[in-house]
C-alpha atoms as a PDB file:
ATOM      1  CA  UNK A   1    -167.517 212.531 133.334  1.00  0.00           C
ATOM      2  CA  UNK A   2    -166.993 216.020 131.794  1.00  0.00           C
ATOM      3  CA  UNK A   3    -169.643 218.394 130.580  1.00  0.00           C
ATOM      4  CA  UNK A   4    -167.561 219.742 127.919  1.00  0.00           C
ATOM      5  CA  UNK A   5    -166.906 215.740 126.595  1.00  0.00           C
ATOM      6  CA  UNK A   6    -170.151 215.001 127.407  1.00  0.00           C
ATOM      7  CA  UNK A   7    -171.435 217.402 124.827  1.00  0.00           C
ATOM      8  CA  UNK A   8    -169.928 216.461 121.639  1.00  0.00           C
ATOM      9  CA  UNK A   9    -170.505 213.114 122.203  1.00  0.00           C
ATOM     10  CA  UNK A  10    -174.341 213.546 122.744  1.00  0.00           C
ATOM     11  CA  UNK A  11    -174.790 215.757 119.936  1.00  0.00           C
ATOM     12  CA  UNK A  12    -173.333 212.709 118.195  1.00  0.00           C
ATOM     13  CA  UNK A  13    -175.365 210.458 119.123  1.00  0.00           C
ATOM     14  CA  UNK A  14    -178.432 212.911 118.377  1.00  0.00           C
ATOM     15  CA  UNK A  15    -177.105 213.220 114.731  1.00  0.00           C
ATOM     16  CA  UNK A  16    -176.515 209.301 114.454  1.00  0.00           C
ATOM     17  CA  UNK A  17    -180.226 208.577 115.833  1.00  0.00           C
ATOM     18  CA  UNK A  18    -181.720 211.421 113.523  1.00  0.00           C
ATOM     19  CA  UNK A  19    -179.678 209.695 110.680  1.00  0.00           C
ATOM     20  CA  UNK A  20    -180.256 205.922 111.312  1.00  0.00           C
ATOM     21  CA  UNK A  21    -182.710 205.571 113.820  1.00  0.00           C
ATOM     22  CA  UNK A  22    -185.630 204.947 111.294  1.00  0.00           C
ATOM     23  CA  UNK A  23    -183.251 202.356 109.841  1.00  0.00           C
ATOM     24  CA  UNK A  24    -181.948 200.266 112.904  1.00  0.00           C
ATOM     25  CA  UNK A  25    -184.564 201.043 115.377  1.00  0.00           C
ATOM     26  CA  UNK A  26    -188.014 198.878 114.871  1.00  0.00           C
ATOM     27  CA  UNK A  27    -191.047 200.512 115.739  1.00  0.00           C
ATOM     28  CA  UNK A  28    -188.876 204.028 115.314  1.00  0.00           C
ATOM     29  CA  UNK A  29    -192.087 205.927 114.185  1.00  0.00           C
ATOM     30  CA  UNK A  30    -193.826 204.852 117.519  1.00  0.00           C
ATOM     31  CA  UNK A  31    -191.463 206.021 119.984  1.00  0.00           C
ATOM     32  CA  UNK A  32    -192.474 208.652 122.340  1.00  0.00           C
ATOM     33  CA  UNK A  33    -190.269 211.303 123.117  1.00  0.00           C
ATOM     34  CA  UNK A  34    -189.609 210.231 126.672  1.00  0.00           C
ATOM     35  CA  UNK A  35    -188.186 206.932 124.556  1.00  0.00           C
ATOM     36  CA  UNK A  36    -185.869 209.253 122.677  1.00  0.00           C
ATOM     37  CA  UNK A  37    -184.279 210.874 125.633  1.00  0.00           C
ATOM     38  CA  UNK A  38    -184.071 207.660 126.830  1.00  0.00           C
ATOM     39  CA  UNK A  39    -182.500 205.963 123.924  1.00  0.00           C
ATOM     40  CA  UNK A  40    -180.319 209.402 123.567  1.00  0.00           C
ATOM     41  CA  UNK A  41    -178.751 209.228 127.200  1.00  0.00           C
ATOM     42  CA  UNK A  42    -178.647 205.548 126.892  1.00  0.00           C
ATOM     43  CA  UNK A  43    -176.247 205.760 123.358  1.00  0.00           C
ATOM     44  CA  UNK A  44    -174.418 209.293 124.813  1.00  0.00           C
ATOM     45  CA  UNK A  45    -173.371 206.864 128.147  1.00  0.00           C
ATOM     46  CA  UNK A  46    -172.426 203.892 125.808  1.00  0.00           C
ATOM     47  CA  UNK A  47    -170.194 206.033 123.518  1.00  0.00           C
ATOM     48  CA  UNK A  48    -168.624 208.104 126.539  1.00  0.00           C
ATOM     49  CA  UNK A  49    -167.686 204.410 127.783  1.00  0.00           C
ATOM     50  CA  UNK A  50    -166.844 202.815 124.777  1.00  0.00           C
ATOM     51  CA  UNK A  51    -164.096 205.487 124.166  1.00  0.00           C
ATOM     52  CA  UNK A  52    -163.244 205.399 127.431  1.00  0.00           C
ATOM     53  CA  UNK A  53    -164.024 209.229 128.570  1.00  0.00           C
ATOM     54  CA  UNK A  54    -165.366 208.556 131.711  1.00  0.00           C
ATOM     55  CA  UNK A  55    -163.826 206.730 135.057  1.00  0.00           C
ATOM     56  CA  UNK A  56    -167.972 206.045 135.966  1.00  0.00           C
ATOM     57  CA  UNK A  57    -169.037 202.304 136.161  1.00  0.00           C
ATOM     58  CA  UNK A  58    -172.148 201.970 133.721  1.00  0.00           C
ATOM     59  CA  UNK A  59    -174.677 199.633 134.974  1.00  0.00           C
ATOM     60  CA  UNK A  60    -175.762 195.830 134.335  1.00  0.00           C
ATOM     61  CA  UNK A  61    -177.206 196.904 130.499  1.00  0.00           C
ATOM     62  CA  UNK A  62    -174.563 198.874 129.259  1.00  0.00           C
ATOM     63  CA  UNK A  63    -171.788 196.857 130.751  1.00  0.00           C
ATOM     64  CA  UNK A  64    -173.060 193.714 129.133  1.00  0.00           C
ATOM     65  CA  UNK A  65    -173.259 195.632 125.950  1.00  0.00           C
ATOM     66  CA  UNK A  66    -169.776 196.963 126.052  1.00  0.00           C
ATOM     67  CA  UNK A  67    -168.944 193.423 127.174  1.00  0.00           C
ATOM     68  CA  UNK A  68    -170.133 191.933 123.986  1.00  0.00           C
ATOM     69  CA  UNK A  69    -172.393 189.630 126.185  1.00  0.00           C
ATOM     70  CA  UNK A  70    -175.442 189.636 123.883  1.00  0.00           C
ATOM     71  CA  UNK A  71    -177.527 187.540 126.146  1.00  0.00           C
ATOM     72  CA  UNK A  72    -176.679 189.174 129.718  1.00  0.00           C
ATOM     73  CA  UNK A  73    -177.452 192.682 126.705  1.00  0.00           C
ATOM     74  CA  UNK A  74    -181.323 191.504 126.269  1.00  0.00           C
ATOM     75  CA  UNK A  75    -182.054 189.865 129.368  1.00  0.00           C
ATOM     76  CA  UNK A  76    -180.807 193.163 131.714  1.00  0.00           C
ATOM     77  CA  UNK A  77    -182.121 195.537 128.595  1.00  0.00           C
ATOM     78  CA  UNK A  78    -185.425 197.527 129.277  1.00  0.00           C
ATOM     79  CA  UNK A  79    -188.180 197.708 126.666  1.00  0.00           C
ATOM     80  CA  UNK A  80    -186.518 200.450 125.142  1.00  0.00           C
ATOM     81  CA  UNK A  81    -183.479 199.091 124.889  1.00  0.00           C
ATOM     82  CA  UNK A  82    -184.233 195.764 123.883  1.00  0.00           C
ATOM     83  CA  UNK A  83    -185.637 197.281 120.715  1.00  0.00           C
ATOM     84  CA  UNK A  84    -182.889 199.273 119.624  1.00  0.00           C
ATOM     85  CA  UNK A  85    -179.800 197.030 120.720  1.00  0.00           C
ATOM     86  CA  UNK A  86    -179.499 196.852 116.776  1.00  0.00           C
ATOM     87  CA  UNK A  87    -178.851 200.251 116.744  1.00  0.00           C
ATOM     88  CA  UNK A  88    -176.714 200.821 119.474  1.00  0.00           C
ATOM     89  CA  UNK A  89    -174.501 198.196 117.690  1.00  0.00           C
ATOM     90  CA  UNK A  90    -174.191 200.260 114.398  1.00  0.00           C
ATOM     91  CA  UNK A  91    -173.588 203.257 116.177  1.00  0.00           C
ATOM     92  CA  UNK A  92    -170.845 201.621 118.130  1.00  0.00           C
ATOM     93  CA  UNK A  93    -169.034 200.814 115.439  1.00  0.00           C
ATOM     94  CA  UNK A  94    -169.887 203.352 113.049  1.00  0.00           C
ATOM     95  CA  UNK A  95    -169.891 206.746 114.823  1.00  0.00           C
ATOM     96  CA  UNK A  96    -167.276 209.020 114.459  1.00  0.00           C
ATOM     97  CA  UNK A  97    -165.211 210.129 117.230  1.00  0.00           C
ATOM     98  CA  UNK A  98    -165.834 213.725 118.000  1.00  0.00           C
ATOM     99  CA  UNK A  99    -163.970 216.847 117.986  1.00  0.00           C
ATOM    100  CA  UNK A 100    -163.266 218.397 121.592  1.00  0.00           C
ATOM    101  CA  UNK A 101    -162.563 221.856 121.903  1.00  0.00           C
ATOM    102  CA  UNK A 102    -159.189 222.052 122.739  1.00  0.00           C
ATOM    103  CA  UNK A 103    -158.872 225.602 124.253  1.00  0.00           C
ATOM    104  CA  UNK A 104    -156.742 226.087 126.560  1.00  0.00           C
ATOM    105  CA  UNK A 105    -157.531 228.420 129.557  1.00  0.00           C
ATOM    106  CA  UNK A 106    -154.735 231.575 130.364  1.00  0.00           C
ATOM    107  CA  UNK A 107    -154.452 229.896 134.032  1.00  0.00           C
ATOM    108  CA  UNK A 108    -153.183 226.226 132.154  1.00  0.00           C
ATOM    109  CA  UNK A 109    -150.444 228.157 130.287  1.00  0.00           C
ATOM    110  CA  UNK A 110    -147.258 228.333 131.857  1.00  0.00           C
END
């Protein structure tokens, strides 16, 4: 996994959870903010996967997710996660690739 992939897509997933969270997420107003990093590198490592931008295995919970397994999702889910699977579904399918920076260093020109 790139740093300079990684970034974009979890400044993504900050904008989608600052969006919709209060929508999709239930109990949204409760969460603590160790719960938002959480659910933040939780939906950053789903999205990375998801558009396949990383060669890393995810584990049991995202696989299943990715895997459309929805009962293999809940029962290997945390108690985070098994509140905002909703949400990680809408952002799934809803967010919007991002834009890498696509400069190119003076040693990669030929």
């Amino acid at each position: 996994m790139k740093k300079e992939q990684m970034e974009p897509v979890k400044e993504k997933v900050i904008e989608y959870f600052n969006s919709y969270g209060c929508q999709y997420i239930n109990g949204y107003f409760e969460l603590s903010r160790d719960d938002v990093d959480h659910i933040i590198r939780t939906g950053t490592e789903i999205m990375m996967n998801h558009w396949e931008l990383t060669n890393w295995k995810p584990g049991g919970f995202i696989t299943n997710f990715l895997e459309n397994n929805l009962m293999e999702t809940y029962a290997s889910a945390d108690m985070v996660n098994q509140k905002v699977i909703p949400f990680y579904l809408r952002m799934k399918y809803n967010l919007e690739y991002p834009v890498f920076d696509e400069t190119i260093s003076s040693n990669e020109v030929q």
